[in-house]
Protein backbone atom coordinates (compact mmCIF):
# COMPACT_ATOMS: atom_id res chain seq x y z
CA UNK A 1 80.88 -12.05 1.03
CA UNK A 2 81.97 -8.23 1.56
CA UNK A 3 83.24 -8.70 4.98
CA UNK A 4 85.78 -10.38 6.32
CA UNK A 5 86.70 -11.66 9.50
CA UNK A 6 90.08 -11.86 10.77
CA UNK A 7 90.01 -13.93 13.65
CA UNK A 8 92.90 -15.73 12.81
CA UNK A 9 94.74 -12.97 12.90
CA UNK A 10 94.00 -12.13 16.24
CA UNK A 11 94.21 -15.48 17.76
CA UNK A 12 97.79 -15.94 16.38
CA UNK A 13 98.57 -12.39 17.76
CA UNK A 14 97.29 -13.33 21.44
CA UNK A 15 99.14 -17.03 20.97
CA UNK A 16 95.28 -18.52 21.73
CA UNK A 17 93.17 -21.45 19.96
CA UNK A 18 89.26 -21.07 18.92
CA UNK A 19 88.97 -23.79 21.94
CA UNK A 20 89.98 -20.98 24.37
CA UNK A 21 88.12 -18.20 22.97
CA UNK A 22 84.84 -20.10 22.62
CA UNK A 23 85.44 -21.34 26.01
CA UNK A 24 86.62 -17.57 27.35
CA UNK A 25 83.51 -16.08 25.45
CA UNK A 26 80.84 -18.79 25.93
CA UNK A 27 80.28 -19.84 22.52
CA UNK A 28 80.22 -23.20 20.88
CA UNK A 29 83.71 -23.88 18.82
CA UNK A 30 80.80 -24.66 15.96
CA UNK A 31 79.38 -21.12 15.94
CA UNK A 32 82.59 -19.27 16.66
CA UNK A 33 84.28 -21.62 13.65
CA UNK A 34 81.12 -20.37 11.45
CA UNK A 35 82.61 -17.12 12.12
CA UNK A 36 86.16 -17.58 12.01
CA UNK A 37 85.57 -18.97 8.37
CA UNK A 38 83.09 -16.30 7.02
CA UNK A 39 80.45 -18.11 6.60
CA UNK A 40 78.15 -16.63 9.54
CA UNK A 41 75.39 -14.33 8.39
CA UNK A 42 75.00 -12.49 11.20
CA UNK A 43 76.88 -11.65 14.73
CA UNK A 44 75.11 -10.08 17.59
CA UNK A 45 76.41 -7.63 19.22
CA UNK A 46 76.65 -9.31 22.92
CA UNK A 47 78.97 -11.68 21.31
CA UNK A 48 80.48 -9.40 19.22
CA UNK A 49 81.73 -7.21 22.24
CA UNK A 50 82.46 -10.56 24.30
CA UNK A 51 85.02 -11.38 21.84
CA UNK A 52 86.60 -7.88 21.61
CA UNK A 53 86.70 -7.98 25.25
CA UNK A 54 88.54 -10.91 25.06
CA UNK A 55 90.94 -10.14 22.53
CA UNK A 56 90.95 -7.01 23.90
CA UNK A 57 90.43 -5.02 20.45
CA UNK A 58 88.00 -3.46 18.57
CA UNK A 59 85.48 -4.19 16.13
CA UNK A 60 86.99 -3.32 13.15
CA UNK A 61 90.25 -5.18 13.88
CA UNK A 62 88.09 -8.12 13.79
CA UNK A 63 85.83 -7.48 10.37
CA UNK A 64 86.38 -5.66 7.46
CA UNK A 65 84.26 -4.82 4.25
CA UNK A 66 85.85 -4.89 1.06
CA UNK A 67 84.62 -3.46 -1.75
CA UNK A 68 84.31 -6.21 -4.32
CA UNK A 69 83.08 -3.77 -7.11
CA UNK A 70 86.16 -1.05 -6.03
CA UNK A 71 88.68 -4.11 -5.06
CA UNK A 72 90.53 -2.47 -1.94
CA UNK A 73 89.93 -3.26 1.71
């Protein structure tokens, strides 16, 4: 899939587990781990900004698209 999401990134960054942020965001761990693994189709945007509220930063430090045909990020 073209975009990737970096939530482990983040999570390290802030010293927090998926447990806290699904519990912090009110998610299920099952949906936010869908996410965390890139293998969500879709995000709304309610969640979306709960989570960037959260980890206090912004969409795109969260997802990226990479070009698959070009290769960068």
């Amino acid at each position: 899939m073209p975009v990737r999401v970096h939530l482990d990134d983040l999570l390290h960054a802030r010293r927090m587990t998926l447990t806290d942020l699904a519990q912090a965001v009110d998610i299920t761990l099952a949906n936010l781990s869908i996410l965390k693994t890139g293998k969500a189709k879709a995000i709304r945007f309610s969640t979306l900004e709960a989570i960037c509220r959260v980890l206090e930063c912004q969409p795109g430090d969260l997802l990226a698209f990479i070009d698959e045909e070009g290769g960068g990020e």
